[in-house]
N, C-alpha and C. Protein backbone atom coordinates (compact mmCIF):
# COMPACT_ATOMS: atom_id res chain seq x y z
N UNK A 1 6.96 23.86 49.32
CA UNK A 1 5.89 22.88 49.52
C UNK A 1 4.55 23.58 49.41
N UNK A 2 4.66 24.48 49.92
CA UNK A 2 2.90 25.53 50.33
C UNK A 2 2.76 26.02 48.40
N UNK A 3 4.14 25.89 47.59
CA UNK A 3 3.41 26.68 46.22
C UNK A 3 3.09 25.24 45.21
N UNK A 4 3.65 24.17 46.01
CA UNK A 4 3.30 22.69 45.22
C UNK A 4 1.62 22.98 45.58
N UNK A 5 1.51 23.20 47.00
CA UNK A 5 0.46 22.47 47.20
C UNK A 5 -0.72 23.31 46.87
N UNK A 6 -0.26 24.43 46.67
CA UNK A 6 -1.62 25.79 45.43
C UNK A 6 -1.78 25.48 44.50
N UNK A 7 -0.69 24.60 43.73
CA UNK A 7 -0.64 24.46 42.31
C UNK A 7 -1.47 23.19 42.04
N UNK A 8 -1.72 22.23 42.98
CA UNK A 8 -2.15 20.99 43.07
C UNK A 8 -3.52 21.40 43.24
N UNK A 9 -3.89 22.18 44.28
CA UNK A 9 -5.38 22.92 44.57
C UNK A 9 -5.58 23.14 43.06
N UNK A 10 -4.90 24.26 42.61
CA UNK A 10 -5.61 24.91 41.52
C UNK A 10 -5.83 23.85 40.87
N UNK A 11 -4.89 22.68 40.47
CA UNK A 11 -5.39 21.94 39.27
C UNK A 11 -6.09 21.00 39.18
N UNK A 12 -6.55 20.61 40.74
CA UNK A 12 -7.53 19.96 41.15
C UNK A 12 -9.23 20.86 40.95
N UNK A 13 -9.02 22.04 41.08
CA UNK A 13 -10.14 22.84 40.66
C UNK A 13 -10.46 22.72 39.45
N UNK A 14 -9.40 23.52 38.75
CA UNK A 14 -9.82 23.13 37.14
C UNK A 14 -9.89 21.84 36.54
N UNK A 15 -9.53 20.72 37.12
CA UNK A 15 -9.91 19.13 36.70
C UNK A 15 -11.87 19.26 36.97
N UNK A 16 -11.87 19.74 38.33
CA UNK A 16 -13.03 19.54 38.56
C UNK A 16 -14.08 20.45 37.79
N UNK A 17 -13.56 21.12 37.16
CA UNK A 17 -14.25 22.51 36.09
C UNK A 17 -14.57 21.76 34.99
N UNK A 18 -13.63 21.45 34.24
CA UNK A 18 -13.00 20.43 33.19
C UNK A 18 -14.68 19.17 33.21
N UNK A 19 -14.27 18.85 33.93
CA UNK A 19 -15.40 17.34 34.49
C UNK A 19 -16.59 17.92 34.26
N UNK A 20 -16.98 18.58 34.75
CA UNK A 20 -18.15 19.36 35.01
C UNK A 20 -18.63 19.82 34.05
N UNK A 21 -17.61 20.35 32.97
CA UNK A 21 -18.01 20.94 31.70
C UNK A 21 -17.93 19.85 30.33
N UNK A 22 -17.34 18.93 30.84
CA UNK A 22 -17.25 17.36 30.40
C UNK A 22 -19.20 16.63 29.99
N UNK A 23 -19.15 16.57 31.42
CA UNK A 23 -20.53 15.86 31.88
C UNK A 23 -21.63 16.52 30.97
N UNK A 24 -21.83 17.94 30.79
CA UNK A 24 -22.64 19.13 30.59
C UNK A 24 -22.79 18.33 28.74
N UNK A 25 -21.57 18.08 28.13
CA UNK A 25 -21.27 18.10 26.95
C UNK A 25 -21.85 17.02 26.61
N UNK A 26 -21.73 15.85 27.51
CA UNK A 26 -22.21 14.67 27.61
C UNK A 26 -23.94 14.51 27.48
N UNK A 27 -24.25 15.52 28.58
CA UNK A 27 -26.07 15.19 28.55
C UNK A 27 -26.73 16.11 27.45
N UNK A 28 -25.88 17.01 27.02
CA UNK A 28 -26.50 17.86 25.63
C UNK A 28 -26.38 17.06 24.49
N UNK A 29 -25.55 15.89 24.35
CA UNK A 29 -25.38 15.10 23.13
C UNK A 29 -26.79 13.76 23.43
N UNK A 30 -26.66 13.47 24.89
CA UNK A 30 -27.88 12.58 24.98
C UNK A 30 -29.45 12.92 24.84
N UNK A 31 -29.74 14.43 24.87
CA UNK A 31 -30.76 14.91 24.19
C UNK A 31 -30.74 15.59 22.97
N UNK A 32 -32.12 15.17 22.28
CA UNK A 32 -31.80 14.67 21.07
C UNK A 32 -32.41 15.72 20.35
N UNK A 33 -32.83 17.18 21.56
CA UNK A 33 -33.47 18.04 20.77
C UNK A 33 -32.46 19.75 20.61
N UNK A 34 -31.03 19.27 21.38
CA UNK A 34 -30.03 20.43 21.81
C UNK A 34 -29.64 20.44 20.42
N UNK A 35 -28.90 21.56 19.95
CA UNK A 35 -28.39 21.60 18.55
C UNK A 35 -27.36 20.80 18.48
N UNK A 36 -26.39 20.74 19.50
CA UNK A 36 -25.11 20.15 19.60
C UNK A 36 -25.36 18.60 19.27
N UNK A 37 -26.43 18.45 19.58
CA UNK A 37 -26.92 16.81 19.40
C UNK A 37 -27.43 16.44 18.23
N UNK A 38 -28.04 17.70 17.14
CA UNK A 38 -28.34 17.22 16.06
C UNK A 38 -27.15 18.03 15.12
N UNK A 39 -26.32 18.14 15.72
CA UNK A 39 -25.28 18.54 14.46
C UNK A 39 -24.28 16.90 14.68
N UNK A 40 -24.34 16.54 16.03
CA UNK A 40 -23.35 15.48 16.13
C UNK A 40 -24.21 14.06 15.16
N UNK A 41 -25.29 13.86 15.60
CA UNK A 41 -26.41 12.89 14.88
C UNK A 41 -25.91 12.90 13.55
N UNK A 42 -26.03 14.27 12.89
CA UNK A 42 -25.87 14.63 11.18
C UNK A 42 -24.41 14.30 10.68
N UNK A 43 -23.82 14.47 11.65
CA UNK A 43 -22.11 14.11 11.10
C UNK A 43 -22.02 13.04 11.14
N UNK A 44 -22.71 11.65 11.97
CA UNK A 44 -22.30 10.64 12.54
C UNK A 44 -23.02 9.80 11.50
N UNK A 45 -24.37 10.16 10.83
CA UNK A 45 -25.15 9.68 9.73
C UNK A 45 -24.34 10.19 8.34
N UNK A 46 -23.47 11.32 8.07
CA UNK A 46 -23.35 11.62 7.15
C UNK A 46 -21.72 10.95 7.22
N UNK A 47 -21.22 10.36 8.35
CA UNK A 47 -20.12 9.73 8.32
C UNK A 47 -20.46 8.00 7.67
N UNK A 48 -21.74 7.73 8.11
CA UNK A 48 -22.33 6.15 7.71
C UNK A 48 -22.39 5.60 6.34
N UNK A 49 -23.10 7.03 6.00
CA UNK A 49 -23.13 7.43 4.30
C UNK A 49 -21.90 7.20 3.47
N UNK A 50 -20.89 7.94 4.24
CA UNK A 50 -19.47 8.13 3.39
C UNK A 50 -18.81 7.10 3.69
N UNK A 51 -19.12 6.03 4.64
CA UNK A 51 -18.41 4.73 4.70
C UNK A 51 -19.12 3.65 3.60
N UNK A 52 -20.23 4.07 3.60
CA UNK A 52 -21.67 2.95 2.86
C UNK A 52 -20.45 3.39 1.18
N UNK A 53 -20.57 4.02 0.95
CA UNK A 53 -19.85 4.87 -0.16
C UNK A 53 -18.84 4.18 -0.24
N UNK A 54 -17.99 4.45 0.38
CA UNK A 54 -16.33 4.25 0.01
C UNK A 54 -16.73 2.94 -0.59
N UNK A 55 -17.59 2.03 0.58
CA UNK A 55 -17.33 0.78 0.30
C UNK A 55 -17.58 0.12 -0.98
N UNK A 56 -18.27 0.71 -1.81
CA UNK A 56 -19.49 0.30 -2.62
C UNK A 56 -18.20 1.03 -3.88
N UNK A 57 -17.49 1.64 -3.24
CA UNK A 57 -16.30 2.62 -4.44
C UNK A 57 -15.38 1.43 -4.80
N UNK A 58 -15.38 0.84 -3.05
CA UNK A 58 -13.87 -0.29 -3.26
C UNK A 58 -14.27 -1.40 -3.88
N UNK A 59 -15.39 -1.61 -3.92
CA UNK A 59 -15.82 -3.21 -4.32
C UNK A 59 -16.08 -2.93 -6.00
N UNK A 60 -16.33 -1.61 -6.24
CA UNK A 60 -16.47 -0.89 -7.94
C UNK A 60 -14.63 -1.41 -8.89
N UNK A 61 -14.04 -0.71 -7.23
CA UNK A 61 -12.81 -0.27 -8.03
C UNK A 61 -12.11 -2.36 -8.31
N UNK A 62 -12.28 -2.95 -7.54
CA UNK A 62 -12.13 -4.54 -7.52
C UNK A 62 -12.48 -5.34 -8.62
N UNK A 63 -14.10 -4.40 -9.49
CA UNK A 63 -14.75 -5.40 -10.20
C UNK A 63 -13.34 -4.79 -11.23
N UNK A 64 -13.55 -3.84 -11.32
CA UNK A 64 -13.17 -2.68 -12.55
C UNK A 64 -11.78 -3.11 -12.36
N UNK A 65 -10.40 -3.57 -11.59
CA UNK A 65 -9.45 -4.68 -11.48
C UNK A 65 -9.91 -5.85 -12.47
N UNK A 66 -10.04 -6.48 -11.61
CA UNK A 66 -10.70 -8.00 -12.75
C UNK A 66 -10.35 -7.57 -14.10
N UNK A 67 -11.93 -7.23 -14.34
CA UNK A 67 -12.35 -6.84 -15.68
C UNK A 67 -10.74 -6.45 -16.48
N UNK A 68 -9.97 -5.21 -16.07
CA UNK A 68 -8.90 -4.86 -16.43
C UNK A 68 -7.82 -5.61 -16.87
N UNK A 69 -7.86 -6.81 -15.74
CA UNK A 69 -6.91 -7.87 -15.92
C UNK A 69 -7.31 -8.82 -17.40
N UNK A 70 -8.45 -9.38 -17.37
CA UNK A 70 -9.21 -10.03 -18.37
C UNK A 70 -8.99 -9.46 -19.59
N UNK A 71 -9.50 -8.05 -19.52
CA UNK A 71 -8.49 -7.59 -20.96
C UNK A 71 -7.34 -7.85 -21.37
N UNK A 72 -6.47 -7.26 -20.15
CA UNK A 72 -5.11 -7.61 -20.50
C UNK A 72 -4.65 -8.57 -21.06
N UNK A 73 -5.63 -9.60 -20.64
CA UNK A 73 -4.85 -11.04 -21.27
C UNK A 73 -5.45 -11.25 -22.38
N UNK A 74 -6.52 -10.61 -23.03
CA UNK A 74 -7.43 -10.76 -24.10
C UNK A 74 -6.26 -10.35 -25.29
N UNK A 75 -6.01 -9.21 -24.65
CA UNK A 75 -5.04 -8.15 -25.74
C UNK A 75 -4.08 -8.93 -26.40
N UNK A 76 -3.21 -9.33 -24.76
CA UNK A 76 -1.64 -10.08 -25.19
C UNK A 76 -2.07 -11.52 -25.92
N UNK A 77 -3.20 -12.26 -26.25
CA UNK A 77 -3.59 -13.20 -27.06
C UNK A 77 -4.23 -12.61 -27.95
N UNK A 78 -4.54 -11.44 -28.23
CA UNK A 78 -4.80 -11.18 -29.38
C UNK A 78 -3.44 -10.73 -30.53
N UNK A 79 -2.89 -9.95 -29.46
CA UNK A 79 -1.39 -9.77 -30.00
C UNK A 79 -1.06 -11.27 -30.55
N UNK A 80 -0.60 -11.52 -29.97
CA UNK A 80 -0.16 -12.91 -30.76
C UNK A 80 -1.00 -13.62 -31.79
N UNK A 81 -2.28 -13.70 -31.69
CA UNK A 81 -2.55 -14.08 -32.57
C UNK A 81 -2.65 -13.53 -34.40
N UNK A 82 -2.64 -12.44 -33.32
CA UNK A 82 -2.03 -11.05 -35.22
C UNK A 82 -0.70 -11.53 -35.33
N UNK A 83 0.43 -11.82 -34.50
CA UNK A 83 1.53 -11.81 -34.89
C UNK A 83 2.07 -13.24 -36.08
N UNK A 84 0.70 -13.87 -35.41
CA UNK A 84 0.64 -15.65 -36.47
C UNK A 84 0.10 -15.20 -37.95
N UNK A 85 -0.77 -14.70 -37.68
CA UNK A 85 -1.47 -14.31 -38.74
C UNK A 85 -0.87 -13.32 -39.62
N UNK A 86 -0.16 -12.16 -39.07
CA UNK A 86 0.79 -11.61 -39.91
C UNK A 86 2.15 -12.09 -40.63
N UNK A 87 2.57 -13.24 -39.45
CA UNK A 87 3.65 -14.61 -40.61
C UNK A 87 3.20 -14.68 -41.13
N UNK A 88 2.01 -15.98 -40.95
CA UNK A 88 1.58 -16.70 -42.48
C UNK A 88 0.90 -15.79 -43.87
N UNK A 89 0.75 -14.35 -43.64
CA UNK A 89 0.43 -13.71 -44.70
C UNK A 89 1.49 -13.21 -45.01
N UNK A 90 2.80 -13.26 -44.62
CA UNK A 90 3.89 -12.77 -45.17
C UNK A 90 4.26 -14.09 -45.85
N UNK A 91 4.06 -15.35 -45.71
CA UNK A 91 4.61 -16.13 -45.74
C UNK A 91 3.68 -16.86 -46.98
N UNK A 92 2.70 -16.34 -47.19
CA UNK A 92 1.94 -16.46 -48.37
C UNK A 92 2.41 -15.58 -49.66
N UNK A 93 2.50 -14.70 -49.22
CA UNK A 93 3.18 -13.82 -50.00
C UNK A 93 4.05 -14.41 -51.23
């Protein structure tokens, strides 16, 4: 019981270390002149960026779908229409 209850001390200490060094991490990110705060700022803007991005990639890659499809069907009616046109010139023949 007495080595439960050291072990519970201790880890009640280091919780409270933990916290403490928690909090610390906390008010260096809320000022805005600590480095830790302008490296987190720069990642968090340069994360905004790379979302602004993707998005503007996905709505690219959507048009560039379409468009793709529209061909496709351009093609397979064009196909066919060579394939008419290559009868009746055989068929002129």
């Amino acid at each position: 019981v007495a080595a439960l209850q050291d072990e519970k001390n201790s880890l009640m200490s280091e919780n409270e270390i933990m916290n403490d060094r928690l909090e610390q991490l906390d008010d260096s990110l809320d000022d805005p002149n600590t480095a830790v705060a302008k490296k987190y700022f720069h990642a968090q803007l340069q994360l905004e960026q790379l979302q602004e991005e993707n998005f503007r990639l996905e709505a690219a890659k959507d048009d560039y779908r379409v468009h793709c499809e529209d061909l496709e069907k351009q093609l397979i009616e064009l196909q066919h229409r060579n394939n008419e046109l290559t009868s009746l010139a055989e068929e002129s023949r």
